[in-house]
Protein backbone atom coordinates (compact mmCIF):
# COMPACT_ATOMS: atom_id res chain seq x y z
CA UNK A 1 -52.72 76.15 4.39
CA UNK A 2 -56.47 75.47 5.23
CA UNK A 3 -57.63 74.39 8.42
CA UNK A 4 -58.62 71.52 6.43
CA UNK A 5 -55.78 70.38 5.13
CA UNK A 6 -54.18 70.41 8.22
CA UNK A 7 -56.58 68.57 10.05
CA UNK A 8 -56.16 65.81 6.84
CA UNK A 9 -52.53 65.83 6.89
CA UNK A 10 -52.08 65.00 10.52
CA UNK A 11 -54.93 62.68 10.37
CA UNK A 12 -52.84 60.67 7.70
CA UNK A 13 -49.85 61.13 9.66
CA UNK A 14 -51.39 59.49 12.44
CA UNK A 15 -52.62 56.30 10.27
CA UNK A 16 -49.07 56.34 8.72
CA UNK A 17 -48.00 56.05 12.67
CA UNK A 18 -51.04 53.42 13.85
CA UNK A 19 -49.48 51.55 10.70
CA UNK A 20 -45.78 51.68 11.38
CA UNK A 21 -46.25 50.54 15.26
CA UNK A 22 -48.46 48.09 14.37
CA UNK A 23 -46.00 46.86 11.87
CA UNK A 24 -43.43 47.32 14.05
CA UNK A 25 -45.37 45.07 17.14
CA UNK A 26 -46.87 42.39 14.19
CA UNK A 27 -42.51 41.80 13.33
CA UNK A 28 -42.06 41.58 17.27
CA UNK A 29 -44.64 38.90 17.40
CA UNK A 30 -43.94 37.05 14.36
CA UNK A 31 -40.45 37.40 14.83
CA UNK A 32 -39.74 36.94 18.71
CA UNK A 33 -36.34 37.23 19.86
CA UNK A 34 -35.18 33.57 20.70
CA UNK A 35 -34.81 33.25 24.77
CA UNK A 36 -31.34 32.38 25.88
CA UNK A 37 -32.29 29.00 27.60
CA UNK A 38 -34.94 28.22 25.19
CA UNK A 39 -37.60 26.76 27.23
CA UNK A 40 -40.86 25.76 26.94
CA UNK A 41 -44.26 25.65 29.01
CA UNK A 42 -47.25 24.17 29.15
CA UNK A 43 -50.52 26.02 29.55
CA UNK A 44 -54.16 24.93 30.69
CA UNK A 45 -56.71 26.26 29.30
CA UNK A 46 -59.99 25.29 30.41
CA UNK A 47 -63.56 25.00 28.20
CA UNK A 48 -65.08 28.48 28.32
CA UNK A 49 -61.73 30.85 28.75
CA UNK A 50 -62.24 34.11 27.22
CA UNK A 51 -60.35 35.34 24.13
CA UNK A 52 -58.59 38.33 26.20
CA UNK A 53 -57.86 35.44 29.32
CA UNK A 54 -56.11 33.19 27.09
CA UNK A 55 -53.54 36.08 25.09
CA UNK A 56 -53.05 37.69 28.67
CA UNK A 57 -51.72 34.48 29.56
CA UNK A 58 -49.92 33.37 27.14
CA UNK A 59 -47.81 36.76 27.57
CA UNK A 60 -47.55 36.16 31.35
CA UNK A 61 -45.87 32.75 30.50
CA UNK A 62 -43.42 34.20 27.96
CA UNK A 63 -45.33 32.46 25.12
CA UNK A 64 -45.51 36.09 23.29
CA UNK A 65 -45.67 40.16 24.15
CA UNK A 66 -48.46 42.74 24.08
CA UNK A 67 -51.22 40.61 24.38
CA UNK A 68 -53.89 43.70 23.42
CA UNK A 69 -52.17 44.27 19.85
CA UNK A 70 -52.09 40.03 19.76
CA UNK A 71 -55.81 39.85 20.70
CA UNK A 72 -56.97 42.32 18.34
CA UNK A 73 -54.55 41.23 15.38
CA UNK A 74 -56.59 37.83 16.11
CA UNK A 75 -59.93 39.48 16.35
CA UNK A 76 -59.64 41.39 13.10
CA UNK A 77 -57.47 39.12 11.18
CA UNK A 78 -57.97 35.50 12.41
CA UNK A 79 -61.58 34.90 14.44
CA UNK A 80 -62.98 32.98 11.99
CA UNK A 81 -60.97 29.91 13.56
CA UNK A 82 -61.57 29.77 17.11
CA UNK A 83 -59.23 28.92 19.71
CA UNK A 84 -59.99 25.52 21.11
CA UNK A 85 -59.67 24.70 24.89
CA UNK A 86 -57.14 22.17 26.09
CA UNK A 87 -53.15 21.92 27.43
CA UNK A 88 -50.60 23.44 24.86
CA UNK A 89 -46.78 23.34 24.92
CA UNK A 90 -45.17 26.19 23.40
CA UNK A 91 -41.74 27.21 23.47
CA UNK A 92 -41.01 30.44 24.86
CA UNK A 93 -41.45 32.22 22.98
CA UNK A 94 -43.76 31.00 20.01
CA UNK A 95 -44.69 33.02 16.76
CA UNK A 96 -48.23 34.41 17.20
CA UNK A 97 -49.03 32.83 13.93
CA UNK A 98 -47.91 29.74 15.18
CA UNK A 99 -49.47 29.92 18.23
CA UNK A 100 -53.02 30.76 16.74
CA UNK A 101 -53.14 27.62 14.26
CA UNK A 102 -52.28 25.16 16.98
CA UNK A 103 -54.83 26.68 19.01
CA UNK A 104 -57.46 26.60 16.41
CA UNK A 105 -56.64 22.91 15.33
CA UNK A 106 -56.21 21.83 18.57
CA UNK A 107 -52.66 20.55 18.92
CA UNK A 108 -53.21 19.85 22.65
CA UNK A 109 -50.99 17.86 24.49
CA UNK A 110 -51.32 14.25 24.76
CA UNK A 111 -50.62 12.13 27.89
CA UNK A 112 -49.39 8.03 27.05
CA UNK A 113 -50.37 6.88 30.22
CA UNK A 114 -49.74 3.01 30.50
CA UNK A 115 -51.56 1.02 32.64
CA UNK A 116 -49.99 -2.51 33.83
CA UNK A 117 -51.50 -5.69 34.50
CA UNK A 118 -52.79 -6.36 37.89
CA UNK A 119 -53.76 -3.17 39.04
CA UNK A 120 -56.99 -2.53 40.95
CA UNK A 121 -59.08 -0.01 39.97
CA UNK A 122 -58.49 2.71 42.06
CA UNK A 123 -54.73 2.01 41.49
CA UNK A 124 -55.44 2.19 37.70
CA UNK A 125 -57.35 5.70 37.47
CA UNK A 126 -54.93 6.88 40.09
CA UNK A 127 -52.59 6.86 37.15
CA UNK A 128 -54.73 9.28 35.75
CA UNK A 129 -55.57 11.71 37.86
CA UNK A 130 -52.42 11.90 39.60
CA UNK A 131 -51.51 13.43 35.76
CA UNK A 132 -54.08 15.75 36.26
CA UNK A 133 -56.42 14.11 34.04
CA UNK A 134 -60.24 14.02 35.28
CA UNK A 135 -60.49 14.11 39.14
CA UNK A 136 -60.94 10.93 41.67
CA UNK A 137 -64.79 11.08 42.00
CA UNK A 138 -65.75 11.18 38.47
CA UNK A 139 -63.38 7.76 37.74
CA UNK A 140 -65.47 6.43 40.94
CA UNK A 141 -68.78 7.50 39.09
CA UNK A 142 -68.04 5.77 36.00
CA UNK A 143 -66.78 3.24 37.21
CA UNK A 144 -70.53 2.26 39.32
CA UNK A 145 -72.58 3.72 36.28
CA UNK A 146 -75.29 1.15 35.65
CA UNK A 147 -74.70 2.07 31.89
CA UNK A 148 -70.95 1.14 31.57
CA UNK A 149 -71.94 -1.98 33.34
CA UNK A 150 -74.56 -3.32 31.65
CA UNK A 151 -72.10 -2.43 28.09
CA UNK A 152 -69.89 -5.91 29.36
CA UNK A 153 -73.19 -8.09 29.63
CA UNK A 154 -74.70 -9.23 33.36
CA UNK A 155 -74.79 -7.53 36.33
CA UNK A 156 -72.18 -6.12 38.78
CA UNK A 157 -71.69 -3.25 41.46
CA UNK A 158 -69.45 -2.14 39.70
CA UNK A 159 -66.52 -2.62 36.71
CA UNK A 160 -63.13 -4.26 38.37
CA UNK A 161 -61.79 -6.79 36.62
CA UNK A 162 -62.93 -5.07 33.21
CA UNK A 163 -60.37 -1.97 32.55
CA UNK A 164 -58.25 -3.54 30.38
CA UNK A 165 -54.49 -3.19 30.69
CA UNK A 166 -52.52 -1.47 28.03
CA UNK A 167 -51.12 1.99 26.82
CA UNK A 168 -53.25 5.04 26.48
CA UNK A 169 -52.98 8.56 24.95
CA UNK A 170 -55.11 10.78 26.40
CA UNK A 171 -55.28 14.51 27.13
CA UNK A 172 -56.22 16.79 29.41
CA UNK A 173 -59.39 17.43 28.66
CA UNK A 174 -60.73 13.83 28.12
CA UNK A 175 -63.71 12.89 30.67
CA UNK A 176 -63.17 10.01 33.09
CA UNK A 177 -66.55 8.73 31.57
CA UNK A 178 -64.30 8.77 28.29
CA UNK A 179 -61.32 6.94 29.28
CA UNK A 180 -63.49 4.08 31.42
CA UNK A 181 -65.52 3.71 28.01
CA UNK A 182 -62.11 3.03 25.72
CA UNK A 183 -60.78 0.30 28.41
CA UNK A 184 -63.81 -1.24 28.52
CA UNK A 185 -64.19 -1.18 24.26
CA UNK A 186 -60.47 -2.51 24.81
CA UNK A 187 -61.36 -5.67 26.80
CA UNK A 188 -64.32 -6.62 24.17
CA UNK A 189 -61.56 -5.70 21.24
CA UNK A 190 -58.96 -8.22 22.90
CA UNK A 191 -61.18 -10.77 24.96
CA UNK A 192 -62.68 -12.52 21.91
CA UNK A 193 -65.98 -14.56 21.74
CA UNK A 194 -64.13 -17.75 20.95
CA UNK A 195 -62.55 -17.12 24.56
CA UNK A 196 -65.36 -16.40 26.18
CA UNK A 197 -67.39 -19.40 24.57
CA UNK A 198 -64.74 -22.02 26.01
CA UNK A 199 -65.02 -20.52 29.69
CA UNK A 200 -69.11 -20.90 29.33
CA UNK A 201 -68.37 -24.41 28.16
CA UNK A 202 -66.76 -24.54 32.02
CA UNK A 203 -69.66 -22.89 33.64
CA UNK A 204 -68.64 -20.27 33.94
CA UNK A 205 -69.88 -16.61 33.78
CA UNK A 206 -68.09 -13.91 32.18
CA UNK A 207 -67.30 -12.48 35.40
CA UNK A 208 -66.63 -15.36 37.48
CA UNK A 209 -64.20 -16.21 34.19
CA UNK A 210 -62.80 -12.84 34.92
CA UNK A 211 -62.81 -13.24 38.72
CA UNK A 212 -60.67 -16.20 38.20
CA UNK A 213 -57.90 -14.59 35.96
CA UNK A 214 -57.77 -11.83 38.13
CA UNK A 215 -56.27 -14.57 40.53
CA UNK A 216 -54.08 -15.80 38.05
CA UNK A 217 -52.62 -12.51 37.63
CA UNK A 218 -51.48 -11.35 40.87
CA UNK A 219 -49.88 -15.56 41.62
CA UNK A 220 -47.64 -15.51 38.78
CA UNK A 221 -46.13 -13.26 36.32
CA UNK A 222 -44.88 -15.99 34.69
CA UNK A 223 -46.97 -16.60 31.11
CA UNK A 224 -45.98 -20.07 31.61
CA UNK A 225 -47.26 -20.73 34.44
CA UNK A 226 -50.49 -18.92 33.93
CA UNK A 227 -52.81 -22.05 32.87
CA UNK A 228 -51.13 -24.38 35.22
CA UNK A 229 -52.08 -22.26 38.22
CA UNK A 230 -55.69 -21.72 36.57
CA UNK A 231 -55.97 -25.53 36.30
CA UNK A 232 -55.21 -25.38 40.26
CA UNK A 233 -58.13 -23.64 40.97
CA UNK A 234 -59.95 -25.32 38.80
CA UNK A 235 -59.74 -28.16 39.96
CA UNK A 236 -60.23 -27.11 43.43
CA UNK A 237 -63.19 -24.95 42.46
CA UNK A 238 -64.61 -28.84 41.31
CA UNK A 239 -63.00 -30.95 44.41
CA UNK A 240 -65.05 -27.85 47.05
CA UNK A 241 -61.46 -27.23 48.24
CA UNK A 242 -61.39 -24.14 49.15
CA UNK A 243 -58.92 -21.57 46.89
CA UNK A 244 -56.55 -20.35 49.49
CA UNK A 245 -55.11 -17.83 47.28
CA UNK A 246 -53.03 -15.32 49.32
CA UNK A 247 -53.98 -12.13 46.88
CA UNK A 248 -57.90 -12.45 47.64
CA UNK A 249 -56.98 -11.40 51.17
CA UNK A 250 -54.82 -9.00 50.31
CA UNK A 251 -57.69 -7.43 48.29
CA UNK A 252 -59.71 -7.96 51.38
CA UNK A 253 -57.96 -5.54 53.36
CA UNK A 254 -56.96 -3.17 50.63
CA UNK A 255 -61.01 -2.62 50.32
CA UNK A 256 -61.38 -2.61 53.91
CA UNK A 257 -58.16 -0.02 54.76
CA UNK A 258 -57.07 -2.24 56.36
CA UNK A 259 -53.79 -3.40 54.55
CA UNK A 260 -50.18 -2.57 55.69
CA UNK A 261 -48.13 -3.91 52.82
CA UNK A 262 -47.32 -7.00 54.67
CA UNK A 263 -49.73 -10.31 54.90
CA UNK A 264 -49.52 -11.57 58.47
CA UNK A 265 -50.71 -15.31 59.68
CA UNK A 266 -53.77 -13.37 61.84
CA UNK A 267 -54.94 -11.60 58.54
CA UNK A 268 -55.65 -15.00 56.84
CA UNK A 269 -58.97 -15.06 59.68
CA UNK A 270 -59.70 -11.66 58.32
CA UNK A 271 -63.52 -11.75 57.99
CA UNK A 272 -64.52 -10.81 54.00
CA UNK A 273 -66.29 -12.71 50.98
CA UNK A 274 -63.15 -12.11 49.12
CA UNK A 275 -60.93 -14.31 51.81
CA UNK A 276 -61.02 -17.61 49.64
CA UNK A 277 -59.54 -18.85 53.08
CA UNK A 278 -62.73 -18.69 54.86
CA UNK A 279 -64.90 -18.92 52.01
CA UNK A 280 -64.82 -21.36 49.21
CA UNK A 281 -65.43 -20.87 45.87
CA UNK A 282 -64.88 -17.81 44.03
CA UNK A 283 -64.93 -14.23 46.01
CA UNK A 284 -67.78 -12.37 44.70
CA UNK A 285 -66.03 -10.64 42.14
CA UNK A 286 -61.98 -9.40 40.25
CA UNK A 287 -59.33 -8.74 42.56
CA UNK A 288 -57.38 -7.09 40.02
CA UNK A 289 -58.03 -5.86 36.04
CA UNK A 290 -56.33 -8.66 34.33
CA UNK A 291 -54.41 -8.91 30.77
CA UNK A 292 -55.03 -10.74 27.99
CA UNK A 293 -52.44 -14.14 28.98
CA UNK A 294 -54.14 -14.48 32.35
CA UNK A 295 -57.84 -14.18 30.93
CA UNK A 296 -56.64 -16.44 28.03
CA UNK A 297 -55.47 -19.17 31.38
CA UNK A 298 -58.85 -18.47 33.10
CA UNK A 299 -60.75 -19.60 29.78
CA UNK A 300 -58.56 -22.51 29.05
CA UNK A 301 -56.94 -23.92 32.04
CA UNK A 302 -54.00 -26.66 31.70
CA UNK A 303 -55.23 -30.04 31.77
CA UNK A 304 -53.24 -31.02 35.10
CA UNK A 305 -53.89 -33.20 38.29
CA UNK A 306 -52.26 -30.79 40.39
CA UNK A 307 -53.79 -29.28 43.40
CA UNK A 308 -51.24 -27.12 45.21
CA UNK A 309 -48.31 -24.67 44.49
CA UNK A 310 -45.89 -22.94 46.45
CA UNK A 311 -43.31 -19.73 45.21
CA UNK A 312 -39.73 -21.20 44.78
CA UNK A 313 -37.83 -18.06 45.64
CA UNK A 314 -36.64 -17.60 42.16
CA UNK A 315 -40.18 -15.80 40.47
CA UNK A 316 -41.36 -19.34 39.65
CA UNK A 317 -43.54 -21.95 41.58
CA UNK A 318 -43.61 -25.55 42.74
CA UNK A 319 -46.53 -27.65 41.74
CA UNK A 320 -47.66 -30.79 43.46
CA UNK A 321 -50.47 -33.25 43.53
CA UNK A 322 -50.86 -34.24 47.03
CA UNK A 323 -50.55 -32.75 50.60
CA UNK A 324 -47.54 -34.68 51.26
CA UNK A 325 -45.90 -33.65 48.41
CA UNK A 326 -46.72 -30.27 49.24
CA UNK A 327 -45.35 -30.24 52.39
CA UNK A 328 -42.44 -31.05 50.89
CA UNK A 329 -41.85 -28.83 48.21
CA UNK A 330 -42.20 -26.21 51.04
CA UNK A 331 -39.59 -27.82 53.00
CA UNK A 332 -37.69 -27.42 50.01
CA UNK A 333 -38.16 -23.79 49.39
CA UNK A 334 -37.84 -22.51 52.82
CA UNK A 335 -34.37 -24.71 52.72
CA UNK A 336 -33.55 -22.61 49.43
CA UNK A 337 -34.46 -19.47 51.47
CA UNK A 338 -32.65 -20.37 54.29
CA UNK A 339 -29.15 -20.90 51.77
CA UNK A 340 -29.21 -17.20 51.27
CA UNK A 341 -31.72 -15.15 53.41
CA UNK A 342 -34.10 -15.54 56.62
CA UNK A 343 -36.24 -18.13 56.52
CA UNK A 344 -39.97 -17.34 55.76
CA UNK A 345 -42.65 -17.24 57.64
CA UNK A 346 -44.48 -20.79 58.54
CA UNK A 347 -47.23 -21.32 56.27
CA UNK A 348 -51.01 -22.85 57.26
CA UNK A 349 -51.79 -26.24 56.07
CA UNK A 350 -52.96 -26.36 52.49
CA UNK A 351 -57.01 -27.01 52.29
CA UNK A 352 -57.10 -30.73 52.36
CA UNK A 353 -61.23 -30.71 50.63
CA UNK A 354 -64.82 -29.72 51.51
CA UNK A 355 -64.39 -30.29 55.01
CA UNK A 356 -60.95 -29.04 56.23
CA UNK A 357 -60.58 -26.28 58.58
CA UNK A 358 -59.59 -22.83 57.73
CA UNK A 359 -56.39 -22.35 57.91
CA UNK A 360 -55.14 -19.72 60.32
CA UNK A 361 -51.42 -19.00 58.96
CA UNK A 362 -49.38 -18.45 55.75
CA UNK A 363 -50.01 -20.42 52.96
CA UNK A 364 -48.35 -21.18 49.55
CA UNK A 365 -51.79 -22.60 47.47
């Protein structure tokens, strides 16, 4: 036999090998032995990881085996669909097939983050990041651009009051920019004009319509009692009573770092323009990011003579029309209180009009 033949012969025998092992490790990846416990994991990969990054690993998380032969099976026989960035769940392990087309359509993993009524801001996007989603300072940029401001009409410092409350899907890989822009799209989608028009019809701004519900949603979470309590401060707001609404100073401290979880009689002196006990009128902006009943109370408040309201111990509230009757509706819930806990703590005088002193202890409006 020829030198040349030889040399062909174990060329080809080679190939045949290259070819059986590479069949061989294409069956182990297509074909992965089911683990025992049959778990899964989820895997980050960020915008910009490299092709031989993201097979190492996926091997070092179980995903699949010999990342090389998995890279260049993808190189040669799969680049012309990329691999997008993003977080994937895969069970472990995962076909490499399987594992390249959800990569390359992008089957990332979606976050429903819901996002109650009432919350501040920071609470809000806290809900986010604390997901992993963004990071704190970019929420706090978008949340003072100018841009995303001047989107809701007027001017502010800065969007509470405007990131509406509902459910959202998001990944990890959507901006903080991105998310601010779909609550705010959300609050124009479910605040119509028709709303907005009646409030105007009042005199009031957007935001000072907004401002108010934002008061309405941290008194009550009662739907019910929603416009009543609106109507309240309405007429107060008219009569230069002064709002006296316990959640203003609450929001007074919270921005100041100030708050401990409890309201105590000396914190109703607390100097801010959001203590409506010091200050009448409307604070200068939202105390909270209200939903859709408590804007809907804002922009049409109950026709109602009522001026004061106090919490009833059961989730509810007592409405009256005069001091005196306030007084005694108090009476009446701290004698409720008494029936089956401590009693609570004495509350101020109710603002009386224009010229009544600031109360220095607890109130119920």
């Amino acid at each position: 036999m020829s030198a040349t033949k030889r040399v062909l012969r174990l060329g080809l025998l080679l190939v045949a090998l290259a070819l059986a092992v590479g069949a061989y490790l294409y069956q182990q990846l297509e074909h992965p032995r089911a683990a025992p416990s049959g778990s899964e994991v989820t895997i980050f990969f960020p915008l910009g990881t490299p092709t031989t990054d993201i097979f190492r690993r996926l091997a070092g998380e179980g995903v699949l085996k010999f990342p090389r032969f998995a890279e260049a099976y993808y190189r040669f026989a799969r680049s012309a669909t990329p691999l997008q960035a993003g977080e994937y769940r895969f069970d472990r392990p995962t076909p490499l097939s399987r594992v390249i087309d959800r990569m390359s359509r992008g089957d990332v993993v979606r976050h429903v983050i819901v996002v109650p009524e009432g919350l501040t801001a920071e609470e809000t996007f806290a809900l986010f990041w604390g997901r992993g989603i963004s990071r704190p300072q970019a929420f706090r940029n978008a949340f003072h651009n100018p841009q995303l401001i001047a989107s809701i009409g007027g001017s502010a410092p800065d969007l509470e009051g405007f990131l509406f409350p509902d459910t959202y899907a998001v990944t990890r890989s959507t901006s903080a920019r991105q998310i601010v822009e779909v609550m705010l799209a959300n609050f124009r989608r479910h605040y119509p004009v028709e709303l907005r028009e009646r409030a105007k019809a009042r005199g009031l701004s957007l935001r000072e319509t907004v401002t108010l519900a934002s008061i309405v949603q941290k008194e009550t979470a009662l739907p019910k009692e929603g416009a009543i309590i609106a109507g309240i401060y309405w007429n107060r707001l008219r009569r230069g009573m002064r709002l006296q609404a316990d959640p203003t100073v609450t929001y007074a401290l919270q921005a100041a770092g100030q708050w401990t979880g409890t309201l105590y009689r000396s914190d109703y002196g607390f100097e801010s323009d959001y203590n409506t006990y010091l200050h009448t009128g409307l604070p200068p902006g939202p105390i909270c990011n209200p939903g859709l009943a408590a804007l809907k109370a804002a922009s049409e408040p109950a026709a109602t003579d009522f001026l004061y309201f106090v919490a009833d111990g059961a989730g509810g509230h007592r409405f009256s029309r005069t001091f005196e009757e306030h007084r005694d509706a108090i009476a009446a819930t701290r004698r409720q209180r008494e029936e089956t806990a401590s009693p609570p703590p004495e509350p101020p005088p109710p603002d009386a009009g224009p010229s009544s002193t600031p109360p220095s202890s607890r109130r119920s409006s």
